[in-house]
N, C-alpha and C. Protein backbone atom coordinates (compact mmCIF):
# COMPACT_ATOMS: atom_id res chain seq x y z
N UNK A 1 -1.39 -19.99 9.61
CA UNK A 1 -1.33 -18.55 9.50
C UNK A 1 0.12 -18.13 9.32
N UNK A 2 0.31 -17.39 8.41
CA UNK A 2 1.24 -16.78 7.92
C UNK A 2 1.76 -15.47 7.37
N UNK A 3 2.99 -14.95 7.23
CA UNK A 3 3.31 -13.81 7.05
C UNK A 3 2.98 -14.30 5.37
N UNK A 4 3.76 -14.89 4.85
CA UNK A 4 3.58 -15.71 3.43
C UNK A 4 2.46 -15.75 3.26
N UNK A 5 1.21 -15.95 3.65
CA UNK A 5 0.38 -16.29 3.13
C UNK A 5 -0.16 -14.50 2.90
N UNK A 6 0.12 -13.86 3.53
CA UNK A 6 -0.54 -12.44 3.81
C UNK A 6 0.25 -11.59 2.25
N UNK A 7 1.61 -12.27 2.22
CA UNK A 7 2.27 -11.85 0.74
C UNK A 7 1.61 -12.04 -0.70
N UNK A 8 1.38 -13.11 -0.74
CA UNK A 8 0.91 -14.14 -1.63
C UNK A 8 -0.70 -13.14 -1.82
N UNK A 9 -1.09 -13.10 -0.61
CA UNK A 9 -2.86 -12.31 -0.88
C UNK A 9 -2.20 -10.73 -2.01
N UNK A 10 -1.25 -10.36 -1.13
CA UNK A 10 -1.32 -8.52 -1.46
C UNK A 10 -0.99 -9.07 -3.05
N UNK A 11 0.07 -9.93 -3.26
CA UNK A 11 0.51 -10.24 -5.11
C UNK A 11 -0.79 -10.23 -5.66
N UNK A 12 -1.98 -11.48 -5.33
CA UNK A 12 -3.17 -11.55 -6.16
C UNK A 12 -3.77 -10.61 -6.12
N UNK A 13 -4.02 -9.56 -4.69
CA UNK A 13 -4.21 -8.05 -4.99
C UNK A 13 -3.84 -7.51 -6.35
N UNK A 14 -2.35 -6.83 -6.11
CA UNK A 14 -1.56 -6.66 -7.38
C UNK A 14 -2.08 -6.83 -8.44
N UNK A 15 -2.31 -8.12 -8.68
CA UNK A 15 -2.55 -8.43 -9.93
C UNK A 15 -3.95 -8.22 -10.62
N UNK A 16 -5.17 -8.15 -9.88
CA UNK A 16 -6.50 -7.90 -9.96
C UNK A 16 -7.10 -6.90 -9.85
N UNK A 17 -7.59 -6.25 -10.59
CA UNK A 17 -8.12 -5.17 -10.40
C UNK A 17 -9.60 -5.04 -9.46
N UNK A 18 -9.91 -6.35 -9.87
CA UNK A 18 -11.39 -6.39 -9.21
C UNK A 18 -11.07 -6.32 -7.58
N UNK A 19 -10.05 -6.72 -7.72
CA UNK A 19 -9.84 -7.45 -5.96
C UNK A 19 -9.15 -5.97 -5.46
N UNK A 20 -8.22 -5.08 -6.47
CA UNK A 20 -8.04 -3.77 -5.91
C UNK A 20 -9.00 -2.95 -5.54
N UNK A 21 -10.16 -3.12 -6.11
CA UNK A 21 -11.43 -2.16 -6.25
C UNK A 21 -11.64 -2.88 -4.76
N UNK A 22 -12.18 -4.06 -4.83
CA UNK A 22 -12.90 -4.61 -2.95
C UNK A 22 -11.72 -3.93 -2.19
N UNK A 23 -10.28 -3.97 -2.01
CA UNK A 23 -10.02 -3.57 -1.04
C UNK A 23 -9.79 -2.27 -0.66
N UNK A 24 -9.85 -1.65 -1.85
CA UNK A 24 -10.19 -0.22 -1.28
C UNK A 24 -11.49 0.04 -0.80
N UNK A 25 -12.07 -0.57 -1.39
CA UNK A 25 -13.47 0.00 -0.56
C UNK A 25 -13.98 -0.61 0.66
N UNK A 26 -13.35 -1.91 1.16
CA UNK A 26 -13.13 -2.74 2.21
C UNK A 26 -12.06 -1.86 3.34
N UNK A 27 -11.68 -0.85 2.69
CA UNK A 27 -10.16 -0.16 3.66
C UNK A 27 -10.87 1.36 3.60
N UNK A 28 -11.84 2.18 3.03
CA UNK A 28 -11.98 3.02 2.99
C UNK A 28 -12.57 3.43 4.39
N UNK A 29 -12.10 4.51 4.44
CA UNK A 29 -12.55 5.13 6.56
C UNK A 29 -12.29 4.89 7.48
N UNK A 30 -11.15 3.47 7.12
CA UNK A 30 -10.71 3.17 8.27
C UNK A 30 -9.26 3.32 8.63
N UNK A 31 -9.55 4.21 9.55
CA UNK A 31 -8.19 5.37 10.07
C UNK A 31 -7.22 5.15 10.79
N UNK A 32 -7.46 4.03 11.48
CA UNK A 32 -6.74 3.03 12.89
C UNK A 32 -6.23 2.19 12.13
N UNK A 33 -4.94 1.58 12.64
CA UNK A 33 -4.65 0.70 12.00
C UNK A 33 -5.06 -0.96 11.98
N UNK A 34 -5.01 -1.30 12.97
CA UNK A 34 -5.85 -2.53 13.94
C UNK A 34 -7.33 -2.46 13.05
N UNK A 35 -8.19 -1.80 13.24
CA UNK A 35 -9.49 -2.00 11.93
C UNK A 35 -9.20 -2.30 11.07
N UNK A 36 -8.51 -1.75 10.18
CA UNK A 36 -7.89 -1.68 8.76
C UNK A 36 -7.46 -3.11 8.77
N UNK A 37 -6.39 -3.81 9.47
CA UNK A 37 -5.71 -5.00 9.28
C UNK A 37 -7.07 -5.99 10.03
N UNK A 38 -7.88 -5.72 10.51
CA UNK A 38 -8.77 -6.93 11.05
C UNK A 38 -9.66 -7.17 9.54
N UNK A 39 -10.09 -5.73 9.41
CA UNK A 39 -10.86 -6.38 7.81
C UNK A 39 -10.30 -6.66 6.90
N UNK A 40 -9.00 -6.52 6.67
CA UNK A 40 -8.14 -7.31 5.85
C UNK A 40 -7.79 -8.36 6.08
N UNK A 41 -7.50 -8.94 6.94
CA UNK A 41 -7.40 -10.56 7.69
C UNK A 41 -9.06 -11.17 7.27
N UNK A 42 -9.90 -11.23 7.47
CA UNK A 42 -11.01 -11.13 6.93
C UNK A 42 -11.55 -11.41 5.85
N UNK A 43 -11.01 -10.80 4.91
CA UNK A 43 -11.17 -10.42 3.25
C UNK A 43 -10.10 -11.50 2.98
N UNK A 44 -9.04 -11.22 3.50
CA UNK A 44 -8.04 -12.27 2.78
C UNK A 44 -8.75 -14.12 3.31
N UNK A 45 -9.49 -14.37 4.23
CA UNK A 45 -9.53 -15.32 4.82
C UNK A 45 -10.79 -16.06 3.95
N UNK A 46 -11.46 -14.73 3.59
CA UNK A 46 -12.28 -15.25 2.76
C UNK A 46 -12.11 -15.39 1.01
N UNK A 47 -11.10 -15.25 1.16
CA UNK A 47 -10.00 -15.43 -0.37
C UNK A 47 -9.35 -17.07 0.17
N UNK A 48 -9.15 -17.15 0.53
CA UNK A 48 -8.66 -18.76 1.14
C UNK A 48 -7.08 -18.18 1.91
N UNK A 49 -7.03 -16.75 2.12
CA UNK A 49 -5.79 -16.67 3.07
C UNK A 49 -6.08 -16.69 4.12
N UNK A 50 -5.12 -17.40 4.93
CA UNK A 50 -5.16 -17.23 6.44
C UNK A 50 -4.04 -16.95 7.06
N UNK A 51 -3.80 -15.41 7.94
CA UNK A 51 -3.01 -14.68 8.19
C UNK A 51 -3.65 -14.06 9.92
N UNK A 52 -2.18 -13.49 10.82
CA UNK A 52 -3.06 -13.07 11.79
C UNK A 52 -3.16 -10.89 11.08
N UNK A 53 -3.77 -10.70 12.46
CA UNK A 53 -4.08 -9.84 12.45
C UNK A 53 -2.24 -8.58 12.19
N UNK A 54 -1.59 -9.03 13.52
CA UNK A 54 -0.37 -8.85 13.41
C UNK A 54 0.39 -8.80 12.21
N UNK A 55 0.52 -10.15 11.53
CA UNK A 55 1.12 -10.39 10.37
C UNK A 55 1.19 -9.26 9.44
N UNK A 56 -0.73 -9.24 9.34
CA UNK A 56 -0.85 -8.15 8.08
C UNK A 56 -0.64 -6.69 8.52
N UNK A 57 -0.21 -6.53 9.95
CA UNK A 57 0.25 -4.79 9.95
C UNK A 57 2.02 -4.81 10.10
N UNK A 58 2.41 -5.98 10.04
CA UNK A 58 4.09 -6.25 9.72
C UNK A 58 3.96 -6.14 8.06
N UNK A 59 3.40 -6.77 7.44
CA UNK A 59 3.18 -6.40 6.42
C UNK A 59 3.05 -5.21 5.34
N UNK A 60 1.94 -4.47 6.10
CA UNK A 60 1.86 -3.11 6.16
C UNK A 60 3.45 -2.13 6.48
N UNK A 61 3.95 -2.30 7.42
CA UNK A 61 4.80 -1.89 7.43
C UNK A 61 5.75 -1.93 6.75
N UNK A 62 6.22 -2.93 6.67
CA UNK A 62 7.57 -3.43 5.53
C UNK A 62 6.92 -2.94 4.17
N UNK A 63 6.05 -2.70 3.73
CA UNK A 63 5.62 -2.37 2.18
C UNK A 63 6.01 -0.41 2.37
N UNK A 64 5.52 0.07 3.38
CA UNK A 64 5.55 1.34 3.73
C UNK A 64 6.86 2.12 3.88
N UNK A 65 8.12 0.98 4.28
CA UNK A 65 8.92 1.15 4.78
C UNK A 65 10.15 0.67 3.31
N UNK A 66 9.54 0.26 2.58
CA UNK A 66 10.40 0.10 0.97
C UNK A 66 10.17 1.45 0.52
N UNK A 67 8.79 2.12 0.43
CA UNK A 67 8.28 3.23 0.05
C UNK A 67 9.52 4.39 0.63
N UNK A 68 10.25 4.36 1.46
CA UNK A 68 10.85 5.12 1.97
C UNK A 68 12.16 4.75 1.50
N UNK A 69 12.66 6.16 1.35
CA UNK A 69 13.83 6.48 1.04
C UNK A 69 14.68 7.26 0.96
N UNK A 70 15.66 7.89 -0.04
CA UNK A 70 16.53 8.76 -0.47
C UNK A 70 15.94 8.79 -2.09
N UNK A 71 15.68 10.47 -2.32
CA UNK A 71 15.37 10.16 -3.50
C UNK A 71 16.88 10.39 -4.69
N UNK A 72 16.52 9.34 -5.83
CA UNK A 72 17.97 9.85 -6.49
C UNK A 72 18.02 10.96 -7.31
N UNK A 73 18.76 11.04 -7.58
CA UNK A 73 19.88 12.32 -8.53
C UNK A 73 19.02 13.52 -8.73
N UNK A 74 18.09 12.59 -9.74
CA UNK A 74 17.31 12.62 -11.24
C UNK A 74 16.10 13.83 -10.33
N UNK A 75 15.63 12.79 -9.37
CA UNK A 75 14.54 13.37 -8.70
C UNK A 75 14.91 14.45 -7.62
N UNK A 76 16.07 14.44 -7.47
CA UNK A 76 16.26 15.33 -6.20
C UNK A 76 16.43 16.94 -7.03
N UNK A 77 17.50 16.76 -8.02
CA UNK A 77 17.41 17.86 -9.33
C UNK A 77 15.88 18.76 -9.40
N UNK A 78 15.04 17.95 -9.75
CA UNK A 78 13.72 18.36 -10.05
C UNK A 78 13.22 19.21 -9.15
N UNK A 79 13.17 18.19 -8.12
CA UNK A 79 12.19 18.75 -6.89
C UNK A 79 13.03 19.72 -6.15
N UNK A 80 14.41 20.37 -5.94
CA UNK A 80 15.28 21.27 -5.88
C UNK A 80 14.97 22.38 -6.64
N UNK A 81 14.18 22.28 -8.30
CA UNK A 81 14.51 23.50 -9.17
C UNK A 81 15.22 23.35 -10.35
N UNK A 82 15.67 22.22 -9.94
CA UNK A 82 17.03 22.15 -11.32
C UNK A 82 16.20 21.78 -12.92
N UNK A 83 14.69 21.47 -12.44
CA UNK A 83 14.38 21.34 -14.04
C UNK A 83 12.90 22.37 -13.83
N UNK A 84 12.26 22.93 -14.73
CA UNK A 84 11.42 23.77 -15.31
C UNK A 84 10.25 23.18 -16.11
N UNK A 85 8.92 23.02 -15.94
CA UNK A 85 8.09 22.60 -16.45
C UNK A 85 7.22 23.86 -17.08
N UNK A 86 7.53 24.02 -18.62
CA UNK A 86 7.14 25.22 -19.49
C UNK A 86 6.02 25.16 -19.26
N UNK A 87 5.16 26.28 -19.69
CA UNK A 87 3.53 26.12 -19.91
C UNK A 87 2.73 25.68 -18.66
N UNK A 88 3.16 25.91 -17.25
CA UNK A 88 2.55 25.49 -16.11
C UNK A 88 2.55 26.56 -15.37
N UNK A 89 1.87 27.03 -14.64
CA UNK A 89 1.75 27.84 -13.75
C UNK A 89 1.12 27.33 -12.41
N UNK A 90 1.54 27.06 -11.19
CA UNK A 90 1.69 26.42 -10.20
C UNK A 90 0.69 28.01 -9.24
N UNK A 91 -0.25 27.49 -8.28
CA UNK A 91 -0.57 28.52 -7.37
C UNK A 91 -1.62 27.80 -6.45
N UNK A 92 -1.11 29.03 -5.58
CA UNK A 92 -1.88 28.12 -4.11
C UNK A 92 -2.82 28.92 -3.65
């Protein structure tokens, strides 16, 4: 059991669409995190990964935690105002 091996699953994820489709719908409703990573330990185990439970919410994290950031220049401009999207009208 491995953190590596839990990597290696999310890449063939990545790369498959079929296998994106099972795990969303293998992950759908489940709101806790501990559920979520047990049926993913699971799914992956029955892919030939073997990972703990742990692993895959370190996992989880570190993917979540790239997601985070500072946004640059380009994007901060935008989302500030600094650019104008013609022909849209925005309402809540």
């Amino acid at each position: 059991m491995s953190l590596a091996a839990c990597t290696e699953f999310l890449d063939k994820i990545n790369s498959d669409a079929a296998l994106q489709q099972e795990t969303s719908s293998l992950l759908e409703g489940k709101e806790e995190i501990e559920e979520a990573a047990n049926a993913f330990v699971l799914f992956g185990a029955k892919h030939g990964y073997e990972f703990t439970t742990a692993e895959a919410i370190q996992k989880y994290q570190e993917v979540m935690a790239q997601g985070e950031g500072e946004l640059d220049d380009e994007v901060l401009e935008q989302v500030a105002g600094g650019k104008r999207v013609s022909g849209c009208v925005y309402s809540t």
